[in-house]
PDB file of N, CA and C in Angstrom:
ATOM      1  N   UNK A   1      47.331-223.794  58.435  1.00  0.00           N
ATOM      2  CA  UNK A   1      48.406-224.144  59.359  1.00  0.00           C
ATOM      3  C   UNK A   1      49.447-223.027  59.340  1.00  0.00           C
ATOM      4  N   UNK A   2      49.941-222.656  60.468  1.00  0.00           N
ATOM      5  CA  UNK A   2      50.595-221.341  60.315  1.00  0.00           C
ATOM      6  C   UNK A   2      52.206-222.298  60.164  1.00  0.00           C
ATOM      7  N   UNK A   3      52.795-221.060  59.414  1.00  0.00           N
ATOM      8  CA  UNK A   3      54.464-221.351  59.168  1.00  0.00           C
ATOM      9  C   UNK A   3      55.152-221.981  59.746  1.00  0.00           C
ATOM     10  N   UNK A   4      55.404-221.381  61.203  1.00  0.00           N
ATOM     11  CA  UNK A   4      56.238-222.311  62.632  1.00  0.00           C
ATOM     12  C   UNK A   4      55.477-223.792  62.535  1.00  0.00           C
ATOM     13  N   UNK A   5      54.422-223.735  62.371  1.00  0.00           N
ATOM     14  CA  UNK A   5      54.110-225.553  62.376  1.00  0.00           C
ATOM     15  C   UNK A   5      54.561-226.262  61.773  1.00  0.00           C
ATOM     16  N   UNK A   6      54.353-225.825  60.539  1.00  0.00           N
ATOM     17  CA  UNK A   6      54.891-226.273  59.053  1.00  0.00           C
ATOM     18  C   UNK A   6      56.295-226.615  59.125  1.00  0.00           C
ATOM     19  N   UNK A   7      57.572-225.363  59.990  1.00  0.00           N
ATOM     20  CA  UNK A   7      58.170-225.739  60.057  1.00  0.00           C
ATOM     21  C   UNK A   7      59.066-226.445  60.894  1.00  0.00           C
ATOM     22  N   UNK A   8      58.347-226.766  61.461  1.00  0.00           N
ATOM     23  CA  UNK A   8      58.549-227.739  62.888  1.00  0.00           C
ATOM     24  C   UNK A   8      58.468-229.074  62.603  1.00  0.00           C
ATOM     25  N   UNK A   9      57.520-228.996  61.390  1.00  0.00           N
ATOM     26  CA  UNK A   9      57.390-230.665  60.692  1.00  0.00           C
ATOM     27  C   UNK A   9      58.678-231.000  60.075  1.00  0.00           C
ATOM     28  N   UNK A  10      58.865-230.227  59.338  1.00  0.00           N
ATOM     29  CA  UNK A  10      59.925-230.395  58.478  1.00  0.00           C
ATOM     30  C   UNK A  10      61.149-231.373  58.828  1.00  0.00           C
ATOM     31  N   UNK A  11      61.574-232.246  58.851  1.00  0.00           N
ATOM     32  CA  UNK A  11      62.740-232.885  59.197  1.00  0.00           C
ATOM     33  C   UNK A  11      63.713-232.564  58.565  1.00  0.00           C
ATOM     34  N   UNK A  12      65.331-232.395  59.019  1.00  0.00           N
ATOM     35  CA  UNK A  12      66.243-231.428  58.798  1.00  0.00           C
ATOM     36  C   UNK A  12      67.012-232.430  58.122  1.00  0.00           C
ATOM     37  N   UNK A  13      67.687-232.816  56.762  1.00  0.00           N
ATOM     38  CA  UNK A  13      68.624-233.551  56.776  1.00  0.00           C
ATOM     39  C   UNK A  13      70.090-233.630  57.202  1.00  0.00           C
ATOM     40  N   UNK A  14      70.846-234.162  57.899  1.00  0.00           N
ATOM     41  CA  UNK A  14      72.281-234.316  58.573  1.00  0.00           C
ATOM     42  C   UNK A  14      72.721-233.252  57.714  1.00  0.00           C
ATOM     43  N   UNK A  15      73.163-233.359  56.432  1.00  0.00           N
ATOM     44  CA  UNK A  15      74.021-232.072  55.980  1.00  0.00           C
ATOM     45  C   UNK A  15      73.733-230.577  56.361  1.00  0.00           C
ATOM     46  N   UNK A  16      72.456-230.119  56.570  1.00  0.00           N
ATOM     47  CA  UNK A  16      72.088-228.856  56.764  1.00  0.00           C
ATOM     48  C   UNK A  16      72.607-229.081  58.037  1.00  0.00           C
ATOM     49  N   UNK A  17      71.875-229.366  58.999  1.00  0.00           N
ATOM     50  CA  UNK A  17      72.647-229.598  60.125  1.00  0.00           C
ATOM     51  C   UNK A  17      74.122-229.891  60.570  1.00  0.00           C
ATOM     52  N   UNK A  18      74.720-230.223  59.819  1.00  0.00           N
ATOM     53  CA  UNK A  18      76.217-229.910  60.151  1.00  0.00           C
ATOM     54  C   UNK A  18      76.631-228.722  59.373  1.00  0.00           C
ATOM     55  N   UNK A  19      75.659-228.235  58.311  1.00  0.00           N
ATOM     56  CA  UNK A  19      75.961-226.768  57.975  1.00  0.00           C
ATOM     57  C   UNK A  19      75.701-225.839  58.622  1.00  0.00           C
ATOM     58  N   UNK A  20      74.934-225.634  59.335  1.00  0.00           N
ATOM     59  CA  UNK A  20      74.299-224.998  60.569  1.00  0.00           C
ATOM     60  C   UNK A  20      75.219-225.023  61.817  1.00  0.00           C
ATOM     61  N   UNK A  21      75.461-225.968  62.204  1.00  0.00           N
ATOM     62  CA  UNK A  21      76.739-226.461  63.352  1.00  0.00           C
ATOM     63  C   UNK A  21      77.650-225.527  63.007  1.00  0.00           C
ATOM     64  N   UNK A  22      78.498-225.566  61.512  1.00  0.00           N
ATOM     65  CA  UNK A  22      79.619-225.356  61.328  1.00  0.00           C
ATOM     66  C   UNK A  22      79.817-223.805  61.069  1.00  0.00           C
ATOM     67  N   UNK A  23      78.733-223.325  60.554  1.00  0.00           N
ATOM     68  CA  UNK A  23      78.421-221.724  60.605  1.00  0.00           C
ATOM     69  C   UNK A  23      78.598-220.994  61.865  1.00  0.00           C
ATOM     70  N   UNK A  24      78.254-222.060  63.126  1.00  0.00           N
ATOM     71  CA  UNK A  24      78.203-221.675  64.576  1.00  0.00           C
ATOM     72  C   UNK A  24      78.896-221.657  65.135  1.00  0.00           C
ATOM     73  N   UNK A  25      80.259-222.642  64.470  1.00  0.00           N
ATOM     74  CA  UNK A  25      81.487-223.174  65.327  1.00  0.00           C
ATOM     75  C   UNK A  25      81.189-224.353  66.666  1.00  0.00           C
ATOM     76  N   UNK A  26      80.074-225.036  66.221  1.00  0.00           N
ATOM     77  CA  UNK A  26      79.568-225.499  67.566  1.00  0.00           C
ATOM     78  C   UNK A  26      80.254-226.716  66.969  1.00  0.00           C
ATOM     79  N   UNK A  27      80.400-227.717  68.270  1.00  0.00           N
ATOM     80  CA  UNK A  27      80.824-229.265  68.340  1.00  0.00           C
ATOM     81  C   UNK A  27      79.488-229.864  68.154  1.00  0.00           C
ATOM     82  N   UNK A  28      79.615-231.016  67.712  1.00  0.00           N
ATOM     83  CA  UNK A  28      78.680-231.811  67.864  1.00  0.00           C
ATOM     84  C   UNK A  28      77.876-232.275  68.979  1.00  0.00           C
ATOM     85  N   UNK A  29      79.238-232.254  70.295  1.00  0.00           N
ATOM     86  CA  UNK A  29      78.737-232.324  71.651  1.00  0.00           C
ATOM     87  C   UNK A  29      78.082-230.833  72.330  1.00  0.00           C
ATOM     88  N   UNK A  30      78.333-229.909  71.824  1.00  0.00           N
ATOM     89  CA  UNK A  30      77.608-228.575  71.655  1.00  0.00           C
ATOM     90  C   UNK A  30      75.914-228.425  71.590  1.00  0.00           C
ATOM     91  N   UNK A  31      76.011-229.174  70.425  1.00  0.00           N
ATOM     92  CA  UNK A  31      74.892-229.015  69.274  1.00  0.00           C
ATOM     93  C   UNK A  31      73.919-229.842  70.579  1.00  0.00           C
ATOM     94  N   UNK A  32      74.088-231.115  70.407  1.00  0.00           N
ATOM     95  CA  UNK A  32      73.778-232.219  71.116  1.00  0.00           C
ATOM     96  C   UNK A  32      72.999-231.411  72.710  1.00  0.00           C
ATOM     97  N   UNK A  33      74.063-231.323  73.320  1.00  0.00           N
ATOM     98  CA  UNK A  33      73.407-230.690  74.724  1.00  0.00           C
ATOM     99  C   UNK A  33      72.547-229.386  74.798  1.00  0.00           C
ATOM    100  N   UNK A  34      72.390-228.350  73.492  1.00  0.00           N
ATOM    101  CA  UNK A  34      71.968-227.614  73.525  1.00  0.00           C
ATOM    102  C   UNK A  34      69.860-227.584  72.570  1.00  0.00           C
ATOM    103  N   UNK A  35      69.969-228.830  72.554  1.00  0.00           N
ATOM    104  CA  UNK A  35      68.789-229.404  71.385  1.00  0.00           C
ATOM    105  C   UNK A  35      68.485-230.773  72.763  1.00  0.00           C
ATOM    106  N   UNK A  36      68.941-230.821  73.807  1.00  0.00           N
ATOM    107  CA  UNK A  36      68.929-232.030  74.392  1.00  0.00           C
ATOM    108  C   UNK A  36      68.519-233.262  74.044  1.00  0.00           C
ATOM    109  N   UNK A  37      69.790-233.823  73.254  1.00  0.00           N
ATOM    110  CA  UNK A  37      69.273-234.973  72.498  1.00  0.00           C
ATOM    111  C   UNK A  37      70.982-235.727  73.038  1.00  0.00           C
ATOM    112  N   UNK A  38      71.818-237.067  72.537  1.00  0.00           N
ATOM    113  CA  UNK A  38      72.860-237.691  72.770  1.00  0.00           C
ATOM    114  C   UNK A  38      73.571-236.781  71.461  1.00  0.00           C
ATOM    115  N   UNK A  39      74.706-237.311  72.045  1.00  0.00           N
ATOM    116  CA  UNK A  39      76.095-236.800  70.799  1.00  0.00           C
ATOM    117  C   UNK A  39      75.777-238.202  69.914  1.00  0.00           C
ATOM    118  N   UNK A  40      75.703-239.105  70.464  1.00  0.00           N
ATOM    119  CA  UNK A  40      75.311-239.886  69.455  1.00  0.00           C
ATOM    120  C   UNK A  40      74.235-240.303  68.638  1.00  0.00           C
ATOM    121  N   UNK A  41      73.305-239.747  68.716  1.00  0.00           N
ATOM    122  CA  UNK A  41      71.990-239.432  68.279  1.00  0.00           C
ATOM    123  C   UNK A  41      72.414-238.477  66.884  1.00  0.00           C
ATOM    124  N   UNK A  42      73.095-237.331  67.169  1.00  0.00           N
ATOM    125  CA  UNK A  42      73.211-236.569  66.344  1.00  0.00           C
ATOM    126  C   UNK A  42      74.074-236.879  65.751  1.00  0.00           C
ATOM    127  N   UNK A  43      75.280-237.695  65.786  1.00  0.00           N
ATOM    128  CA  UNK A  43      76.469-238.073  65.021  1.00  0.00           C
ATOM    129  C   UNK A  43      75.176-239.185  63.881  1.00  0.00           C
ATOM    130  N   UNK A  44      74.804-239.549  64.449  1.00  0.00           N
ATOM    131  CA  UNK A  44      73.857-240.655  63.570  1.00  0.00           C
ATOM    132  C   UNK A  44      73.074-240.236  62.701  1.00  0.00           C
ATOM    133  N   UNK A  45      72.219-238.918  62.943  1.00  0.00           N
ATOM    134  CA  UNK A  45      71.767-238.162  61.889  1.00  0.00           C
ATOM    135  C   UNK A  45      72.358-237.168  61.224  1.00  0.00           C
ATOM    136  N   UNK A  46      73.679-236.969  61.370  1.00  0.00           N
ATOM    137  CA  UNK A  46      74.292-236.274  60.349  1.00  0.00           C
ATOM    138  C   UNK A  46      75.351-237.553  59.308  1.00  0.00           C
ATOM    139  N   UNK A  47      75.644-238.426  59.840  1.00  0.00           N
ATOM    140  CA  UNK A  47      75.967-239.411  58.624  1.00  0.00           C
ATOM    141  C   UNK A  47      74.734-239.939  58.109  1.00  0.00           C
ATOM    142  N   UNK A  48      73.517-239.801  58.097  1.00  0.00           N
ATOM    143  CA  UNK A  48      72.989-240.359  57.591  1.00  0.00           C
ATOM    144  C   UNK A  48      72.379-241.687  57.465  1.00  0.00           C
ATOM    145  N   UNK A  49      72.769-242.629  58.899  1.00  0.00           N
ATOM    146  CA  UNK A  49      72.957-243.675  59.728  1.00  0.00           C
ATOM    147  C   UNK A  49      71.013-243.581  60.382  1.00  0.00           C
ATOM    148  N   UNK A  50      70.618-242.834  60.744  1.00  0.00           N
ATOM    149  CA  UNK A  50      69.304-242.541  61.720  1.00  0.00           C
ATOM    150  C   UNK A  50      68.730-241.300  60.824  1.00  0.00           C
ATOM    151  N   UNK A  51      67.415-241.557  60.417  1.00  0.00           N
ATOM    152  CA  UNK A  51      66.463-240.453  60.388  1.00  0.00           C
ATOM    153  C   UNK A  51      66.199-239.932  61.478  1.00  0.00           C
ATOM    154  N   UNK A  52      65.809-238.491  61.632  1.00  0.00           N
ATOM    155  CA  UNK A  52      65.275-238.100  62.941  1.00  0.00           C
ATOM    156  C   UNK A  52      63.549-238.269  63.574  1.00  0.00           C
ATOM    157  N   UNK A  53      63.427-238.072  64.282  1.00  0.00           N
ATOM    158  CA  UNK A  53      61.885-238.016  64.245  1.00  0.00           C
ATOM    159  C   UNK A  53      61.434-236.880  64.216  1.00  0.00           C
ATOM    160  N   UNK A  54      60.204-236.592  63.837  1.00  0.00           N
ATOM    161  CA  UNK A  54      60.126-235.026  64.302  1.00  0.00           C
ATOM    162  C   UNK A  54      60.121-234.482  64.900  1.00  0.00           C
ATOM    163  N   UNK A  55      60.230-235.095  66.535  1.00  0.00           N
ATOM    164  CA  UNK A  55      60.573-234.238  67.693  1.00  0.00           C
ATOM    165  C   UNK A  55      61.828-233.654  67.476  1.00  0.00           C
ATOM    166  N   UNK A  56      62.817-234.915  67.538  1.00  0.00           N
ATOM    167  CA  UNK A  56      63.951-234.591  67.676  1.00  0.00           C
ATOM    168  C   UNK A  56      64.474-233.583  66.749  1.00  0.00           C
ATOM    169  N   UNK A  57      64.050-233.741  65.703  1.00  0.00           N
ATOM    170  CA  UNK A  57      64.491-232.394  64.555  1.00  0.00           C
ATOM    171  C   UNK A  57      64.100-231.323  65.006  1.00  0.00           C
ATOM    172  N   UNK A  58      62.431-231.513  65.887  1.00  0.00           N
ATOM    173  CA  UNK A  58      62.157-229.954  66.265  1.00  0.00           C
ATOM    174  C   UNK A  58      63.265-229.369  66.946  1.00  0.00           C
ATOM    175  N   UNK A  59      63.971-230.275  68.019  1.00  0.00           N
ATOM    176  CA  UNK A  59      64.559-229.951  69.240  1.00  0.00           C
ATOM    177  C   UNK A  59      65.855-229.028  68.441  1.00  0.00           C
ATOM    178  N   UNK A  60      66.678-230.158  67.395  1.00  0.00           N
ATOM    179  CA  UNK A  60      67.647-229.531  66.852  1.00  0.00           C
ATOM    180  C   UNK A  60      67.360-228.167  66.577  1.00  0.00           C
ATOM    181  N   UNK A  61      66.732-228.122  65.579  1.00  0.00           N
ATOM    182  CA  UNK A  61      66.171-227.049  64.935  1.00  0.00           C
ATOM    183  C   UNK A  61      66.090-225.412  65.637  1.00  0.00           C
ATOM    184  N   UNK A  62      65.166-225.729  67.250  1.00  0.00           N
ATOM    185  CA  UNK A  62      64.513-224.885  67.663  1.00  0.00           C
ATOM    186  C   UNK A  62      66.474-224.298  68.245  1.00  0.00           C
ATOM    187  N   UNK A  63      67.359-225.227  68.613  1.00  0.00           N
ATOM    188  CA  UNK A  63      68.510-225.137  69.264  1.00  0.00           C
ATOM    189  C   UNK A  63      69.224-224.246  68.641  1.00  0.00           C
ATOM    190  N   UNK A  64      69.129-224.564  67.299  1.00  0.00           N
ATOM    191  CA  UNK A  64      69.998-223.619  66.132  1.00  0.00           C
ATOM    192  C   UNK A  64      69.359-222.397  65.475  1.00  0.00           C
ATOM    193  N   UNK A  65      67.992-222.286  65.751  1.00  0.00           N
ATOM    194  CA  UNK A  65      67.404-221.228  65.455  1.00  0.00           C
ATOM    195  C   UNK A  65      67.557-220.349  66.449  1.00  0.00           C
ATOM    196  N   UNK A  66      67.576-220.438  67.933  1.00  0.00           N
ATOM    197  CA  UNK A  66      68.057-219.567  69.182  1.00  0.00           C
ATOM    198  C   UNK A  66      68.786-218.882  68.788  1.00  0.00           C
ATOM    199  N   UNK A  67      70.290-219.511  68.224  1.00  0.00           N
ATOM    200  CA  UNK A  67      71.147-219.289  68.043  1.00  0.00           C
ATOM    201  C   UNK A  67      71.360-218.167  66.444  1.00  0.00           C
ATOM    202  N   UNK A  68      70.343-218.133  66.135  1.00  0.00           N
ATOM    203  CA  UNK A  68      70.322-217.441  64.789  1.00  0.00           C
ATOM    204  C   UNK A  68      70.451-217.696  63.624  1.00  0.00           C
ATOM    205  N   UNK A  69      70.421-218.706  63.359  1.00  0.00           N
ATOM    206  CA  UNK A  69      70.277-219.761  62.302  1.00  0.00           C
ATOM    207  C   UNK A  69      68.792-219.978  61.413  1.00  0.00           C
ATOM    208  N   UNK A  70      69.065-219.639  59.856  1.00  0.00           N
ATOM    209  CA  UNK A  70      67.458-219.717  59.605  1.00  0.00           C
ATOM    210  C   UNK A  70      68.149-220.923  58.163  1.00  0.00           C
ATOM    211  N   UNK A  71      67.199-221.557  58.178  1.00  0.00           N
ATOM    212  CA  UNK A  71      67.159-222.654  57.122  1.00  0.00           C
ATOM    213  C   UNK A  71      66.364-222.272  55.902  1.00  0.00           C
ATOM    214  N   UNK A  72      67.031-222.053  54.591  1.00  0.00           N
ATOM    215  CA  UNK A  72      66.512-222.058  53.465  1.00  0.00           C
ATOM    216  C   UNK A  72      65.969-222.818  52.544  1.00  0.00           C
ATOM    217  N   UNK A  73      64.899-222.536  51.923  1.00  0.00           N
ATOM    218  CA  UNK A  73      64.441-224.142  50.946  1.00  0.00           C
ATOM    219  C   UNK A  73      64.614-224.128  49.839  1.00  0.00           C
ATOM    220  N   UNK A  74      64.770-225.034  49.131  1.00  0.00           N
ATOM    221  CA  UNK A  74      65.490-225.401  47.230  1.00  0.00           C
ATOM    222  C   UNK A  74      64.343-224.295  47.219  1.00  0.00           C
ATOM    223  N   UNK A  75      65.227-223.205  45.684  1.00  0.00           N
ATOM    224  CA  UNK A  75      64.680-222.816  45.066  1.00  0.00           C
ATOM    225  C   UNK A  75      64.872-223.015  43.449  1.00  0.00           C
ATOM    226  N   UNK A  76      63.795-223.104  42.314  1.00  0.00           N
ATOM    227  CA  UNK A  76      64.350-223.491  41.621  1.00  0.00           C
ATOM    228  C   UNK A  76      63.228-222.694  40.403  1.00  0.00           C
ATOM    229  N   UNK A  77      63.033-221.453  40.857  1.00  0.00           N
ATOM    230  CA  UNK A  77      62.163-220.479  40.185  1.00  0.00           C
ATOM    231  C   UNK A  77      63.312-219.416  39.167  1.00  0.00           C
ATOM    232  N   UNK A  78      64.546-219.630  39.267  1.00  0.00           N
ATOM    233  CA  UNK A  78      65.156-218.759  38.492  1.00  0.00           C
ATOM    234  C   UNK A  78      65.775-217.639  39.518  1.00  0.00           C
ATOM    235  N   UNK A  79      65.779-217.543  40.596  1.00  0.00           N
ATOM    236  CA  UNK A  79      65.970-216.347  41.528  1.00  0.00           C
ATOM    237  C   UNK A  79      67.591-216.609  42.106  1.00  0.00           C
ATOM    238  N   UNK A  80      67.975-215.611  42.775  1.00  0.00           N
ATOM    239  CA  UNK A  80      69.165-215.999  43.003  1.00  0.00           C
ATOM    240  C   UNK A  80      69.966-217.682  43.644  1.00  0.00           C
ATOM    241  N   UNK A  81      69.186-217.987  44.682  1.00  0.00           N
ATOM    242  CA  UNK A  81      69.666-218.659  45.588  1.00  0.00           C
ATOM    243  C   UNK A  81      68.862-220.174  45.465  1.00  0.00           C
ATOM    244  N   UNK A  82      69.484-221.396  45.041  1.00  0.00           N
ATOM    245  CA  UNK A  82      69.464-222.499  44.605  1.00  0.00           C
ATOM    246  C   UNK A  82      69.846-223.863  45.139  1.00  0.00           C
ATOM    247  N   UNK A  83      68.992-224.435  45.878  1.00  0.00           N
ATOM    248  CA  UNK A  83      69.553-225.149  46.485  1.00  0.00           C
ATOM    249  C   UNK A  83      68.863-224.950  48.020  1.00  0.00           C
ATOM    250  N   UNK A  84      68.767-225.811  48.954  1.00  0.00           N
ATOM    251  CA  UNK A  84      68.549-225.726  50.282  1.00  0.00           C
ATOM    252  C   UNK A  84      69.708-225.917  50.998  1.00  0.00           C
ATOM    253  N   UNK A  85      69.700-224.570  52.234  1.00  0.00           N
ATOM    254  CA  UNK A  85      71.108-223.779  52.711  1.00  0.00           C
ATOM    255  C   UNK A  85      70.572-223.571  54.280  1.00  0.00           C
ATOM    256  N   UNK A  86      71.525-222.917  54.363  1.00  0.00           N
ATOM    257  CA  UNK A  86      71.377-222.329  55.972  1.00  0.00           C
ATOM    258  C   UNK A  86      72.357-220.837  56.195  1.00  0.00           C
ATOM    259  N   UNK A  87      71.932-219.821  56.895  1.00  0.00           N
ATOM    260  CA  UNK A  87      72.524-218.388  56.769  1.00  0.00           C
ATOM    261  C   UNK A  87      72.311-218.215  58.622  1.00  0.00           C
ATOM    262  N   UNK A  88      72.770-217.000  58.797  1.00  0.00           N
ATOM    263  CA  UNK A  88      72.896-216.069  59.745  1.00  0.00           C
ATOM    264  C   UNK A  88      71.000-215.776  59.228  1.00  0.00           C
ATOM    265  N   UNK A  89      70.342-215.324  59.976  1.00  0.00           N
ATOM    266  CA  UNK A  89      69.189-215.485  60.424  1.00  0.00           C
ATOM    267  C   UNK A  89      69.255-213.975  60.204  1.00  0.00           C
ATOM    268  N   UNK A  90      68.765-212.622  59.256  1.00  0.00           N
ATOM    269  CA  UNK A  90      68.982-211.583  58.810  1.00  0.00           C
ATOM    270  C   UNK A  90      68.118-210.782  59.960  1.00  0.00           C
ATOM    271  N   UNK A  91      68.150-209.461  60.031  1.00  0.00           N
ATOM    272  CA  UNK A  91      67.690-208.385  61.250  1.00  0.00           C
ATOM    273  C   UNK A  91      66.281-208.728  60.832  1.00  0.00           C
ATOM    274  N   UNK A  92      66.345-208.102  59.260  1.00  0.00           N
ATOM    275  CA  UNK A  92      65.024-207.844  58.543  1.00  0.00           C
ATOM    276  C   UNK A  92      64.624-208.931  57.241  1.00  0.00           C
ATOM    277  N   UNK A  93      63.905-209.426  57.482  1.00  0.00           N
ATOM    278  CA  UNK A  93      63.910-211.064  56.866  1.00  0.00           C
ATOM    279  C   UNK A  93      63.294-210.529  55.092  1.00  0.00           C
ATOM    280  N   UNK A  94      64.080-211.661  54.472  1.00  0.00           N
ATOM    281  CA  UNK A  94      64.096-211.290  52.860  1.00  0.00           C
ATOM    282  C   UNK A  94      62.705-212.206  52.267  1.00  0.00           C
ATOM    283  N   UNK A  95      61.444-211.403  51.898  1.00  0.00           N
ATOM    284  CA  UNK A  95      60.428-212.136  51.687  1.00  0.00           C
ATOM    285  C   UNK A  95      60.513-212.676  50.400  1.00  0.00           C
ATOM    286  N   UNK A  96      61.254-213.052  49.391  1.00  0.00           N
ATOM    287  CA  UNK A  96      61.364-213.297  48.377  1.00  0.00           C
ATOM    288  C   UNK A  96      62.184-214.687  48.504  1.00  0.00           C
ATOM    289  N   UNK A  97      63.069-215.146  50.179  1.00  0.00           N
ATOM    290  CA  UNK A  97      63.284-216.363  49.928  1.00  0.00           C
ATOM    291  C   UNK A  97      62.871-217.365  50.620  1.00  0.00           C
ATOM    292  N   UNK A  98      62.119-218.487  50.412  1.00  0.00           N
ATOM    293  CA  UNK A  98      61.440-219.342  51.130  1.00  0.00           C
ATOM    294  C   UNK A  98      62.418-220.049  51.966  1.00  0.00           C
ATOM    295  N   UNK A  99      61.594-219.587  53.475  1.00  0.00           N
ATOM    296  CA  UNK A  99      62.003-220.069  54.551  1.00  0.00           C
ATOM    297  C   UNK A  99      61.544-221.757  55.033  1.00  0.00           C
ATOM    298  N   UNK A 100      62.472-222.572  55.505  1.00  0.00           N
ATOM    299  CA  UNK A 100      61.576-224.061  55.807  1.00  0.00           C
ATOM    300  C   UNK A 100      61.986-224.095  57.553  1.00  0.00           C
TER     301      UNK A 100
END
């Protein structure tokens, strides 16, 4: 299964996603129209109120990745970066940190 699938499955939890948002300066009603999903849809999966489905996460996802947004996964091998995060989406991508 290639990567993009893999990470298309992935369902995003509300916090990354409002970490992602907030890196962007985007509104929620932003976020929302640009992932075409409700403001309230997404207010619901960032409290934690609604799981997403996996569409809808794709949708988020694919919205905030446009935008340059790359999502990081727990690492917990001893390497720098600890924890699952979200960054500016680098020119030249760092193969040493697992992407989700």
């Amino acid at each position: 299964m290639s990567r993009s699938l893999i990470a298309m499955d992935t369902i995003l939890p509300g916090d990354l996603i409002r970490a992602a948002r907030a890196l962007l300066g985007w509104s929620q009603e932003k976020l929302a129209s640009e992932s075409g999903i409700t403001t309230k849809s997404l207010r619901d999966i960032e409290l934690g109120t609604r799981r997403p489905t996996s569409k809808t996460s794709g949708q988020i996802r694919q919205a905030l990745e446009a935008a340059k947004i790359q999502f990081i996964a727990a690492n917990d091998d001893g390497s720098e970066i600890v924890g699952a995060g979200v960054r500016w989406k680098p020119d030249r991508p760092n193969m040493t940190i697992k992407i989700i």
